[in-house]
C-alpha atoms as a PDB file:
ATOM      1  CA  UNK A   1       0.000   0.000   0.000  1.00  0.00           C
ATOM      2  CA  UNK A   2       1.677   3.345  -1.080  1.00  0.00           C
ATOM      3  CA  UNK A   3       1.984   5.636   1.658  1.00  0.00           C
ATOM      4  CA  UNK A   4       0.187   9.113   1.130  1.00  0.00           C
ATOM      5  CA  UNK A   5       1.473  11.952  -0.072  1.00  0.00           C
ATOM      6  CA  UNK A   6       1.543  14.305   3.298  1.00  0.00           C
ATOM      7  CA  UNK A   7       3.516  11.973   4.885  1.00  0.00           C
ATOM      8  CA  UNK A   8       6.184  11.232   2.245  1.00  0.00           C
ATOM      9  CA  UNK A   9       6.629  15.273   1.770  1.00  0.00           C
ATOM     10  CA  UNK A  10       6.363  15.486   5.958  1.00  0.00           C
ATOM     11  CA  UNK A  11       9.169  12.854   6.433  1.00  0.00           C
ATOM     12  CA  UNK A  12      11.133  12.555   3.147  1.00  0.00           C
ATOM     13  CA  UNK A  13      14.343  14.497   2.839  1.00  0.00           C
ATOM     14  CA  UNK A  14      14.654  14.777  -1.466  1.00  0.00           C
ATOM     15  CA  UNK A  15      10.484  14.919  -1.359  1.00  0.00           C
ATOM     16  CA  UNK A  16       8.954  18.588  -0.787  1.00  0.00           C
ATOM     17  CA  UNK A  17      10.113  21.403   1.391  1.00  0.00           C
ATOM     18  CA  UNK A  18      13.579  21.410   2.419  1.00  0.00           C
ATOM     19  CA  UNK A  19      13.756  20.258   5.842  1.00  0.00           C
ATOM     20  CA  UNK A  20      17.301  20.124   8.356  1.00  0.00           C
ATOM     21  CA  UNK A  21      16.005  17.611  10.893  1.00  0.00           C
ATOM     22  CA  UNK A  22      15.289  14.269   8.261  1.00  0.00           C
ATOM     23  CA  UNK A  23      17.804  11.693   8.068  1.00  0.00           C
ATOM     24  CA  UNK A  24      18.574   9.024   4.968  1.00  0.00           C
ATOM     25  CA  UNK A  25      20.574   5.928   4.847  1.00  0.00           C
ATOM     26  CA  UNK A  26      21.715   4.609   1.334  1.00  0.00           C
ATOM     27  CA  UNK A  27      22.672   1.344   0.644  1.00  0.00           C
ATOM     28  CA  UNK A  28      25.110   0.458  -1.559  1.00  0.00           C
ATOM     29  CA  UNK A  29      24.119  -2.637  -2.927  1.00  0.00           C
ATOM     30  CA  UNK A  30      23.247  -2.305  -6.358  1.00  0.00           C
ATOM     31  CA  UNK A  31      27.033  -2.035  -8.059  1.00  0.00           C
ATOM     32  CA  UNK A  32      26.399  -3.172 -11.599  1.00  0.00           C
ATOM     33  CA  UNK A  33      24.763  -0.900 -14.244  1.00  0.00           C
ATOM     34  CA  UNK A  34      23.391  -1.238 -17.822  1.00  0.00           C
ATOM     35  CA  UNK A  35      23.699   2.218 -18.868  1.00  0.00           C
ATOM     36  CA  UNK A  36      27.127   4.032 -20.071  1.00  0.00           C
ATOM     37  CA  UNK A  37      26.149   7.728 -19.548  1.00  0.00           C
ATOM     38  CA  UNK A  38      29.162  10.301 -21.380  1.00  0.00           C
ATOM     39  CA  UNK A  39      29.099  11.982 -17.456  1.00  0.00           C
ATOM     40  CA  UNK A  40      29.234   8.968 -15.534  1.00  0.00           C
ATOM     41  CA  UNK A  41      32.647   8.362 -13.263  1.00  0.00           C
ATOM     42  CA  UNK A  42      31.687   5.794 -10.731  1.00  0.00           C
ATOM     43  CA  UNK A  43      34.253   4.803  -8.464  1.00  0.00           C
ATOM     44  CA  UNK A  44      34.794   3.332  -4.994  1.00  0.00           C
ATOM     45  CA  UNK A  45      36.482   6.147  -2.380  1.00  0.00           C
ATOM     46  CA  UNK A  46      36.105   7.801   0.615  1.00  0.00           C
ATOM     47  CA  UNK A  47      36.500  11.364  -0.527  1.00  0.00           C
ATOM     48  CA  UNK A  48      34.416  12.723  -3.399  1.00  0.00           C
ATOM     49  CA  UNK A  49      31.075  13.732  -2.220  1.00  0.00           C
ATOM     50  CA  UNK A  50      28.567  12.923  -5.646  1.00  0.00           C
ATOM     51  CA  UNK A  51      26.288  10.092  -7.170  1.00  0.00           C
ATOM     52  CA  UNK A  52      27.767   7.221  -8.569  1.00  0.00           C
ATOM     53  CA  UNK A  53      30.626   7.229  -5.284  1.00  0.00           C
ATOM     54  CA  UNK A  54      30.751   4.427  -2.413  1.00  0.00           C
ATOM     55  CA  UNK A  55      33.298   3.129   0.008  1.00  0.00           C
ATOM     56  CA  UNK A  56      31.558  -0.010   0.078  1.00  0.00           C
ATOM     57  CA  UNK A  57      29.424  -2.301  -1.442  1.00  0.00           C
ATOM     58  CA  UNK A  58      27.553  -4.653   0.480  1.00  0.00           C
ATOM     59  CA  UNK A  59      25.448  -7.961   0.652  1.00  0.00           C
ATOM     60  CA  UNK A  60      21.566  -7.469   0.921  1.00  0.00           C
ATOM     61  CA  UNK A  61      21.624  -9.519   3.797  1.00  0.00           C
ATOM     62  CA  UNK A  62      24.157  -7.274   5.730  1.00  0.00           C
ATOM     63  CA  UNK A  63      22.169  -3.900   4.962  1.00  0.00           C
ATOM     64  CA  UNK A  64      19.759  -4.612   8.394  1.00  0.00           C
ATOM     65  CA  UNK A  65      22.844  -4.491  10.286  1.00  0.00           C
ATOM     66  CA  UNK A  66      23.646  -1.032   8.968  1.00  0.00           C
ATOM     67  CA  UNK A  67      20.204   0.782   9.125  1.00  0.00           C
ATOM     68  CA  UNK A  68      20.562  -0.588  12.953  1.00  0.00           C
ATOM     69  CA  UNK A  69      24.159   0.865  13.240  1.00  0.00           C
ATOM     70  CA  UNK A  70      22.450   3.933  11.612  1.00  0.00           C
ATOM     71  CA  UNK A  71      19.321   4.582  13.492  1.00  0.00           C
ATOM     72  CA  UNK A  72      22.095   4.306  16.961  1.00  0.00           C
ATOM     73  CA  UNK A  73      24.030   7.503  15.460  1.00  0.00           C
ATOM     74  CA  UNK A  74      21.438   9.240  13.328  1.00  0.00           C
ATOM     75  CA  UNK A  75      18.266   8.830  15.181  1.00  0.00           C
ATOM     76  CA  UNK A  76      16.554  11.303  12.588  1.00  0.00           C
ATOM     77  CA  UNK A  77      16.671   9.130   9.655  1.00  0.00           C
ATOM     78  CA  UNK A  78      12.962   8.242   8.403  1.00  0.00           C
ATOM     79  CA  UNK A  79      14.345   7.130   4.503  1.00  0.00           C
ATOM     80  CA  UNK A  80      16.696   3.686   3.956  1.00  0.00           C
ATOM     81  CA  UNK A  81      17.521   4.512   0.133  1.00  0.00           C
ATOM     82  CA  UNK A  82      19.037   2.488  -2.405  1.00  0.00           C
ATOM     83  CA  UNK A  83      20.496   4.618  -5.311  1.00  0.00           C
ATOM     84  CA  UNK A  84      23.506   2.805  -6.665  1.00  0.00           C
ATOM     85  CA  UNK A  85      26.273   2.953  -7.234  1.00  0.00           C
ATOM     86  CA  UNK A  86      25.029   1.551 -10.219  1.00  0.00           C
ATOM     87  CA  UNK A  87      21.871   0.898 -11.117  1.00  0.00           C
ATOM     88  CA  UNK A  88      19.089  -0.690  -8.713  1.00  0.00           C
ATOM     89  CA  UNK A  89      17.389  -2.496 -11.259  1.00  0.00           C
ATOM     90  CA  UNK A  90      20.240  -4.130 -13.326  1.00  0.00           C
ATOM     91  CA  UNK A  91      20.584  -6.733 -10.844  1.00  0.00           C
ATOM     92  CA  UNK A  92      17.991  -8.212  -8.677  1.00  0.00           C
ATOM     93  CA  UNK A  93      20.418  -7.233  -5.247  1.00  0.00           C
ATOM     94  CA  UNK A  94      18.468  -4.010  -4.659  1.00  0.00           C
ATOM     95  CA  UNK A  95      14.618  -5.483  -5.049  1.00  0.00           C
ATOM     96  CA  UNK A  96      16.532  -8.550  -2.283  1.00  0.00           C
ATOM     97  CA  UNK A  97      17.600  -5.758  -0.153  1.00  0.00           C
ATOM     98  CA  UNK A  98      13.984  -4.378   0.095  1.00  0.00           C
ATOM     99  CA  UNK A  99      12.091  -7.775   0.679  1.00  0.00           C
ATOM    100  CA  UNK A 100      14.608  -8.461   3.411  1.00  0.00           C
ATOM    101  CA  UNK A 101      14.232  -5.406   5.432  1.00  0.00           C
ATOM    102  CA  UNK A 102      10.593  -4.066   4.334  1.00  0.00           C
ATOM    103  CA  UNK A 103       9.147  -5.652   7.457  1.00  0.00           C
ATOM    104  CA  UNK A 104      11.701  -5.003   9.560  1.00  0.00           C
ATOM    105  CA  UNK A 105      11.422  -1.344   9.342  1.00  0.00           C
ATOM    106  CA  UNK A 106       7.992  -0.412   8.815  1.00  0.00           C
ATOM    107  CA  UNK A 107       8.023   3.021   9.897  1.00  0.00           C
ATOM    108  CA  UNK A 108      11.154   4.036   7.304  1.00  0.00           C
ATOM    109  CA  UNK A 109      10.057   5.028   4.084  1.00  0.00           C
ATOM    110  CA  UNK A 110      11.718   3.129   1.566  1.00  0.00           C
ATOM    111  CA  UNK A 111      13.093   4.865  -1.777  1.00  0.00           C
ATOM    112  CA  UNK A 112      14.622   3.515  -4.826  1.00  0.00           C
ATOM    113  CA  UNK A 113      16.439   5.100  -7.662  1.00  0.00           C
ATOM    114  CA  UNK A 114      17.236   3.936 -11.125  1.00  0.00           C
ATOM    115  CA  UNK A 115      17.939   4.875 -14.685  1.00  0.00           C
ATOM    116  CA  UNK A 116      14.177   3.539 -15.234  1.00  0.00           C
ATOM    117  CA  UNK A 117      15.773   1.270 -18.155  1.00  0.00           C
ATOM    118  CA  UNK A 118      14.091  -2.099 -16.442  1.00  0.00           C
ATOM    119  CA  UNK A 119      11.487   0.286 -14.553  1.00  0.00           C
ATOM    120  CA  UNK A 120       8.574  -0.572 -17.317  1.00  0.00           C
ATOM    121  CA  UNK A 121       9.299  -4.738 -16.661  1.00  0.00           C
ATOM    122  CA  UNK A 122       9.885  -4.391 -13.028  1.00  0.00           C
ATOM    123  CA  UNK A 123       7.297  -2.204 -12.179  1.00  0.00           C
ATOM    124  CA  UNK A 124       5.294  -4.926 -10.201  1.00  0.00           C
ATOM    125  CA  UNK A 125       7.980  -5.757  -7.636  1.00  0.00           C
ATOM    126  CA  UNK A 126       8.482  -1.712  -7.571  1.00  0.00           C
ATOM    127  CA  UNK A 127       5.170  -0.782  -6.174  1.00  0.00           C
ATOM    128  CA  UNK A 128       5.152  -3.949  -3.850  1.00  0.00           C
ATOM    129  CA  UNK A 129       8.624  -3.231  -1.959  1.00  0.00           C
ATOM    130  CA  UNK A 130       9.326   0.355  -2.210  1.00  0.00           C
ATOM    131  CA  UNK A 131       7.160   3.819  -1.388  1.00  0.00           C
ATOM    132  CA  UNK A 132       8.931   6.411  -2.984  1.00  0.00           C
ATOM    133  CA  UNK A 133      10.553   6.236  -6.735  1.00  0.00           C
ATOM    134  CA  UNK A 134      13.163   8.325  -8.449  1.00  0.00           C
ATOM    135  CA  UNK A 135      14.046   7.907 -12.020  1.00  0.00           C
ATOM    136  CA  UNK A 136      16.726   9.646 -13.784  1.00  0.00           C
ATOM    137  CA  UNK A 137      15.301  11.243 -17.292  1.00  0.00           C
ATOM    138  CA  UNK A 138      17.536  13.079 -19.022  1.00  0.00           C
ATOM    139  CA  UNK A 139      15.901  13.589 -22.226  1.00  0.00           C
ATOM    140  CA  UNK A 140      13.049  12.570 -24.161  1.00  0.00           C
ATOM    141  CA  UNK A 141      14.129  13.167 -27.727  1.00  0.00           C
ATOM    142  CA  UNK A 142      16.206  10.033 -28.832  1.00  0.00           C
ATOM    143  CA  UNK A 143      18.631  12.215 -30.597  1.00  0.00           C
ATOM    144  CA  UNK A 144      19.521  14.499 -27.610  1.00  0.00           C
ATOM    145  CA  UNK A 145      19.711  11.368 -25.299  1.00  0.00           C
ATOM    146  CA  UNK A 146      22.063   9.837 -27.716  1.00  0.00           C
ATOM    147  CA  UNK A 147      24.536  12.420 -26.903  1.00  0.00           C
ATOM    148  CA  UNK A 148      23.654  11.557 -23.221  1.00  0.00           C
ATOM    149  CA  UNK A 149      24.519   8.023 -23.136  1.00  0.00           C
ATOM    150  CA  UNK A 150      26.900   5.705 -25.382  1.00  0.00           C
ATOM    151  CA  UNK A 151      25.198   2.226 -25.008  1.00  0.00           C
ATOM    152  CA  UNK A 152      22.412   0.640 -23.549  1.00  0.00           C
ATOM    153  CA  UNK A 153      22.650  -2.908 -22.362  1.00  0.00           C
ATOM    154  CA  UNK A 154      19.608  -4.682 -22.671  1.00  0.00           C
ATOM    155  CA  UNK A 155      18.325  -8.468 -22.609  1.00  0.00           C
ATOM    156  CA  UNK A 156      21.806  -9.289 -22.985  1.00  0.00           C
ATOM    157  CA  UNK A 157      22.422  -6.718 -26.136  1.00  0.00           C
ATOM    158  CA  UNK A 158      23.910  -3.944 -26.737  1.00  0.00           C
ATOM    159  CA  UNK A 159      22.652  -0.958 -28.340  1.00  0.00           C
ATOM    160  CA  UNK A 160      23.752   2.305 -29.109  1.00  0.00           C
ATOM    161  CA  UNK A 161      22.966   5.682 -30.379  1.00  0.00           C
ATOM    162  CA  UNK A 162      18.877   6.820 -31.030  1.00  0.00           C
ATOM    163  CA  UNK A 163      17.743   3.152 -31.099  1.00  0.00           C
ATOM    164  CA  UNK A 164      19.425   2.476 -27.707  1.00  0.00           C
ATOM    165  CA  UNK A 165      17.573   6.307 -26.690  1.00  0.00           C
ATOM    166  CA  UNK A 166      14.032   5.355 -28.208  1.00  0.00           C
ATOM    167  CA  UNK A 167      13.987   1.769 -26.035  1.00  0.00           C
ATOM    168  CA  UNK A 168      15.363   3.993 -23.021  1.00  0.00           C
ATOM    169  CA  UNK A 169      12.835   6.520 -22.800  1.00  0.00           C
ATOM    170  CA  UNK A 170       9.721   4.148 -23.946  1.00  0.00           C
ATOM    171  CA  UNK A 171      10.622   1.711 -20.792  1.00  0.00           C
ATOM    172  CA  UNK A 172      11.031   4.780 -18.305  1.00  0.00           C
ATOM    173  CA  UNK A 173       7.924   6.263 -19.270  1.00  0.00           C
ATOM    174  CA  UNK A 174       6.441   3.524 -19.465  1.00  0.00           C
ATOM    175  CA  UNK A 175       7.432   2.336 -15.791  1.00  0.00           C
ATOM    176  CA  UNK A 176       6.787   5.717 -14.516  1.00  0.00           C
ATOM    177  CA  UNK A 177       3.044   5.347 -15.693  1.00  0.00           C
ATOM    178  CA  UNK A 178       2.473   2.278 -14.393  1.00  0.00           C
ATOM    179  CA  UNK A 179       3.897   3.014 -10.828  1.00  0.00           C
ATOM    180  CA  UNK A 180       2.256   6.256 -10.104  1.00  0.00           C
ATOM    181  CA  UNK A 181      -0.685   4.880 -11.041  1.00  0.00           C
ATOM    182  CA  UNK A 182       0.122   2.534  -8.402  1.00  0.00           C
ATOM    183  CA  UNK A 183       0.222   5.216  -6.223  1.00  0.00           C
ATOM    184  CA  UNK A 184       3.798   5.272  -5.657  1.00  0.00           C
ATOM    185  CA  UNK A 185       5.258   8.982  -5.369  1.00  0.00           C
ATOM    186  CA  UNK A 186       7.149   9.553  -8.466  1.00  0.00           C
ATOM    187  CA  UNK A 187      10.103  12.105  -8.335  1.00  0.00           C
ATOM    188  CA  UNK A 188      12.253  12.488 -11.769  1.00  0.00           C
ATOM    189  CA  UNK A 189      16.214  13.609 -11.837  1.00  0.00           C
ATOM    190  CA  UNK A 190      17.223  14.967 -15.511  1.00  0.00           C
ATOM    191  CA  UNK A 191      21.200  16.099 -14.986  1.00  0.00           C
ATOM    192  CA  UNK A 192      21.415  19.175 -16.849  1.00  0.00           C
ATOM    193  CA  UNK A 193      24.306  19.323 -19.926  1.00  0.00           C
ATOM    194  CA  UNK A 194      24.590  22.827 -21.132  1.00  0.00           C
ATOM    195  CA  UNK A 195      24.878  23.129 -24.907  1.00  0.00           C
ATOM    196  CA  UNK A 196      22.759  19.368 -25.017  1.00  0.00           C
ATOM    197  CA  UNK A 197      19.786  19.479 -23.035  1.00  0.00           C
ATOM    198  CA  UNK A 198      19.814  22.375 -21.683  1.00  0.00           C
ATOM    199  CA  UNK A 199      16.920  23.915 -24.166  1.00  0.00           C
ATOM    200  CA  UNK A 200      15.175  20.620 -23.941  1.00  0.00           C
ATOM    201  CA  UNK A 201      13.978  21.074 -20.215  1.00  0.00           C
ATOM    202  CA  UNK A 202      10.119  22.259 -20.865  1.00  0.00           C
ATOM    203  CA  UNK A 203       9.681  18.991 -22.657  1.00  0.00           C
ATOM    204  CA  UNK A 204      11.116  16.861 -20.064  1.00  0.00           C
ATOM    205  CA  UNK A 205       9.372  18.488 -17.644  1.00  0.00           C
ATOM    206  CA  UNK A 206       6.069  18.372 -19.551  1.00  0.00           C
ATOM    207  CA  UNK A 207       6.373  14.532 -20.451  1.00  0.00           C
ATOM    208  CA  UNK A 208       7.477  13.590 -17.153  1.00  0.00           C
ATOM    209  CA  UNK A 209       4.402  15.162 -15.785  1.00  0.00           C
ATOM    210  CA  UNK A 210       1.852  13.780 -18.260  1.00  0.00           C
ATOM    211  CA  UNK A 211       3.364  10.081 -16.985  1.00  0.00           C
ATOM    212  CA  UNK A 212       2.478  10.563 -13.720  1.00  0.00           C
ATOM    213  CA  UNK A 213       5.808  11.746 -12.049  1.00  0.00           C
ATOM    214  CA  UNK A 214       5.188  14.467  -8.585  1.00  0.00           C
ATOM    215  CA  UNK A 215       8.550  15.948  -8.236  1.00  0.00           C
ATOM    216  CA  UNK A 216      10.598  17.434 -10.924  1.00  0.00           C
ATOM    217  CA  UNK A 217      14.784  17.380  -9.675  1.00  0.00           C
ATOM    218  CA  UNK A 218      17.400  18.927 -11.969  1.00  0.00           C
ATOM    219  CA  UNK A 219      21.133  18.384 -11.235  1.00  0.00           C
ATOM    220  CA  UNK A 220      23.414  20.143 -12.766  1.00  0.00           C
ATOM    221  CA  UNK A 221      26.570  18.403 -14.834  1.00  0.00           C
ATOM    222  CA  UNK A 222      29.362  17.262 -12.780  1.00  0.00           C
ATOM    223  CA  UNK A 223      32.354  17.621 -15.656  1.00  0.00           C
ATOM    224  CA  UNK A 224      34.248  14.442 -15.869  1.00  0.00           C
ATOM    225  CA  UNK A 225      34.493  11.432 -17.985  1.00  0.00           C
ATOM    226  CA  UNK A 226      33.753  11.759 -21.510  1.00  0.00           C
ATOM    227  CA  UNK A 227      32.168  15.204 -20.538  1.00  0.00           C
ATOM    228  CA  UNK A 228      35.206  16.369 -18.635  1.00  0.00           C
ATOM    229  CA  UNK A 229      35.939  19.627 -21.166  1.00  0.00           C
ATOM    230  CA  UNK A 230      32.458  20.612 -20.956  1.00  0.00           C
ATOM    231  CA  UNK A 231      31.158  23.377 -18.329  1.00  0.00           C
ATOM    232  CA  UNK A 232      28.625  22.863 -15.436  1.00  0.00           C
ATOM    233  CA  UNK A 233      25.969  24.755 -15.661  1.00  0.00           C
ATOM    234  CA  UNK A 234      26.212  28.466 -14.153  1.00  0.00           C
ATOM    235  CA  UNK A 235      23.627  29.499 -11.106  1.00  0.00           C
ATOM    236  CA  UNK A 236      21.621  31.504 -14.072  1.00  0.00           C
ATOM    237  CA  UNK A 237      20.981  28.555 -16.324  1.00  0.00           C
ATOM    238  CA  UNK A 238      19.749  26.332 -13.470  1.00  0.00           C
ATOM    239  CA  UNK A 239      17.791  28.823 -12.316  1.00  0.00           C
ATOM    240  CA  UNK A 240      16.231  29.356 -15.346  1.00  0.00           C
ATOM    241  CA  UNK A 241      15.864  25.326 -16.189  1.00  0.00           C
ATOM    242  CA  UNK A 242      14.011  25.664 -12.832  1.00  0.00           C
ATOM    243  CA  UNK A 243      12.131  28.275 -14.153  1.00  0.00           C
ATOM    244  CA  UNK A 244      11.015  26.371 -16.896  1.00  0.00           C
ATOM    245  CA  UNK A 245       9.900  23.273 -15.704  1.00  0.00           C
ATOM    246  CA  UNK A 246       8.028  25.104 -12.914  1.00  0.00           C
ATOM    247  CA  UNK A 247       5.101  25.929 -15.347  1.00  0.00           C
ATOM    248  CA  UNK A 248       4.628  21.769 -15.731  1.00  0.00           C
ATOM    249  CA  UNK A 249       5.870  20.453 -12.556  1.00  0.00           C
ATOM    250  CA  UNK A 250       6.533  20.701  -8.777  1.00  0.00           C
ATOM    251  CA  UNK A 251      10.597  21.545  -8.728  1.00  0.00           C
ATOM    252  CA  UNK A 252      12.766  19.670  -5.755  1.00  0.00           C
ATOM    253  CA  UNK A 253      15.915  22.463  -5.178  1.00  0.00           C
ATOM    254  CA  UNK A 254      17.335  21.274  -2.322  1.00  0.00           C
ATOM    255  CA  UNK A 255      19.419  18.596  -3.973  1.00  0.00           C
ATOM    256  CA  UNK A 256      23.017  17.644  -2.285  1.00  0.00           C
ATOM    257  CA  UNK A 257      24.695  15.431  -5.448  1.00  0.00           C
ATOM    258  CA  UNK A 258      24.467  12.737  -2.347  1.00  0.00           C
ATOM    259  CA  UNK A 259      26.992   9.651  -2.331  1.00  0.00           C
ATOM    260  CA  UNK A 260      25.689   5.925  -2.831  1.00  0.00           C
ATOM    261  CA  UNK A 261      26.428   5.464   0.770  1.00  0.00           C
ATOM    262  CA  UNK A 262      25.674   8.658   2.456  1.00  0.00           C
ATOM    263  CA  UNK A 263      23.996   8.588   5.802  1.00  0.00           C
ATOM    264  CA  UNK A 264      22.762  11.424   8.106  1.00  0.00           C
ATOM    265  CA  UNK A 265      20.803  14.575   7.702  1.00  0.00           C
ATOM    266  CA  UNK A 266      21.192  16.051   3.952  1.00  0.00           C
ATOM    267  CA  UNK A 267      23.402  19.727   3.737  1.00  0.00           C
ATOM    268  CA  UNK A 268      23.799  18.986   7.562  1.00  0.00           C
ATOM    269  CA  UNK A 269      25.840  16.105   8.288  1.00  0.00           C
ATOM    270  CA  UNK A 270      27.183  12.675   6.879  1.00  0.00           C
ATOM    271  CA  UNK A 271      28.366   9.678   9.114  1.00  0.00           C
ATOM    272  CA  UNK A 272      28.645   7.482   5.717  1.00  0.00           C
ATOM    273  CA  UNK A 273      32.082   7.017   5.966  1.00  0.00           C
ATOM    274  CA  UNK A 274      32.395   5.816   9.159  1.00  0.00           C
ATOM    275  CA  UNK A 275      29.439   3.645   9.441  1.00  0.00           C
ATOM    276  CA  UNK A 276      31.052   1.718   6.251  1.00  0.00           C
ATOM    277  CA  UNK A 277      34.614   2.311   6.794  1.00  0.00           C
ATOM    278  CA  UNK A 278      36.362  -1.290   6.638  1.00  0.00           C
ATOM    279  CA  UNK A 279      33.888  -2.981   4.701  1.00  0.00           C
ATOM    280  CA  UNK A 280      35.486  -4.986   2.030  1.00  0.00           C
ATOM    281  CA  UNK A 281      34.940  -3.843  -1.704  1.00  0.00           C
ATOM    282  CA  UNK A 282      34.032  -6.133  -4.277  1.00  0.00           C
ATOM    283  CA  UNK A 283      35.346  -3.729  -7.605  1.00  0.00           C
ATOM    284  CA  UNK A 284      34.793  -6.690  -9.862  1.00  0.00           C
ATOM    285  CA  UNK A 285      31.274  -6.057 -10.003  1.00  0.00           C
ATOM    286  CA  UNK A 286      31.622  -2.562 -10.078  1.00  0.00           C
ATOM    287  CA  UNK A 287      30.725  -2.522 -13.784  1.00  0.00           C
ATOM    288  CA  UNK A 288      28.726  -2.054 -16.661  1.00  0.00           C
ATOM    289  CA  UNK A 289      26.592  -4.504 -17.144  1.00  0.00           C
END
């Protein structure tokens, strides 16, 4: 049963209102991925504070023993998150994760992210184990996604350029549709590329909106990887991507470019590295695919 809206925007730190007494723990259980985006770096440290960054990956069946460690030092957390560092659908260790702890902690909200390529197929198990949803959309035009993302891997094939965009986009509007409908709270990240899709927010925005999504989050471009030489995005243009997307859809502008295994209160504090320091780091996984 999806939890209603009041309370999610009441309790949830990324949902609503900025608020500097809620508390998240993320998991970092979900290390593979199926998506090669041009701005992606992931990597395992202890010192760069964005997406995509974890000093640890663990087992699904060691993650209760961490929201306990969690709840002892950060007593205001009300969200156990899963958002990486890859992506949360391209193995099944994320939807585990859930069905071990969902009755465990009944009273934490529990929030998933993903790329949304697997959302449309795995939408069932979604709405059963998680209450709140984010989903990364970057673009709805195939060709401006293309220059977003090198390959998909799907079903065991690869695909690039617009065909790999079109299946992309169908699949995480598709998923989005069918979970909202569910009920589930739906809040979409696009990552804003200046110079790509920078003019394409309105539409985003717009579509997003029209499939059912709440919350409307844009992040601007952390330069590195294949889109090392470009720049972020200045205060003015997110402000006016904001701006934009406003006239369609509620705008989240609190965001913190969190880490896969941050813990504490968001812009206030983060025990993360401590509460996973030692944990032994399976990088072989850490991969594409």
């Amino acid at each position: 049963m999806a939890l209603d809206r009041e309370t999610v925007f009441k309790e949830h730190p990324c949902f609503g209102p900025c608020k500097q007494n809620k508390g998240r723990i993320h998991l970092p259980v979900a290390p593979g991925c199926n998506i090669e985006c041009r701005f992606c770096d992931r990597k395992i440290n202890e010192d760069e504070q964005r997406p995509g960054v974890t000093s640890a990956v663990l087992e699904p069946e060691e993650a209760a023993h961490f929201i306990d460690l969690a709840l002892e030092k950060c007593p205001e957390i009300t969200v156990v998150g899963i958002a990486g560092p890859g992506d949360t659908l391209a193995t099944d260790r994320a939807l585990k994760t859930f069905r071990l702890i969902k009755d465990r902690y009944p009273k934490l909200i529990k929030c998933m992210s993903t790329n949304g390529l697997l959302l449309d197929e795995k939408a069932d198990e979604v709405i059963e184990l998680v209450d709140t949803l984010t989903v990364t959309v970057n673009a709805v035009d195939p060709e401006i996604q293309a220059r977003i993302n090198n390959r998909i891997i799907y079903h065991g094939k690869i695909y690039t350029g617009t065909e790999a965009a079109e299946i992309l986009i169908k699949n995480q509007l598709s998923g989005i549709r069918k979970v909202s409908k569910a009920g589930t709270l739906v809040k979409v990240n696009t990552v804003l590329v200046p110079g790509v899709n920078d003019e394409h927010i309105e539409d985003v925005a717009a579509t997003v909106k029209t499939a059912g999504a709440s919350i409307y989050n844009i992040i601007p471009l952390i330069p590195q990887n294949e889109m090392k030489d470009l720049k972020a995005p200045t205060c003015e243009e997110l402000y006016k991507a904001r701006a934009e997307a406003e006239v369609y859809i509620n705008v989240f502008r609190h965001c913190q470019h969190c880490r896969a295994d941050a813990c504490g209160v968001p812009g206030v504090y983060d025990i993360g590295a401590s509460l996973y320091k030692g944990r032994l780091n399976v990088k072989e996984t850490f991969s594409h695919g």
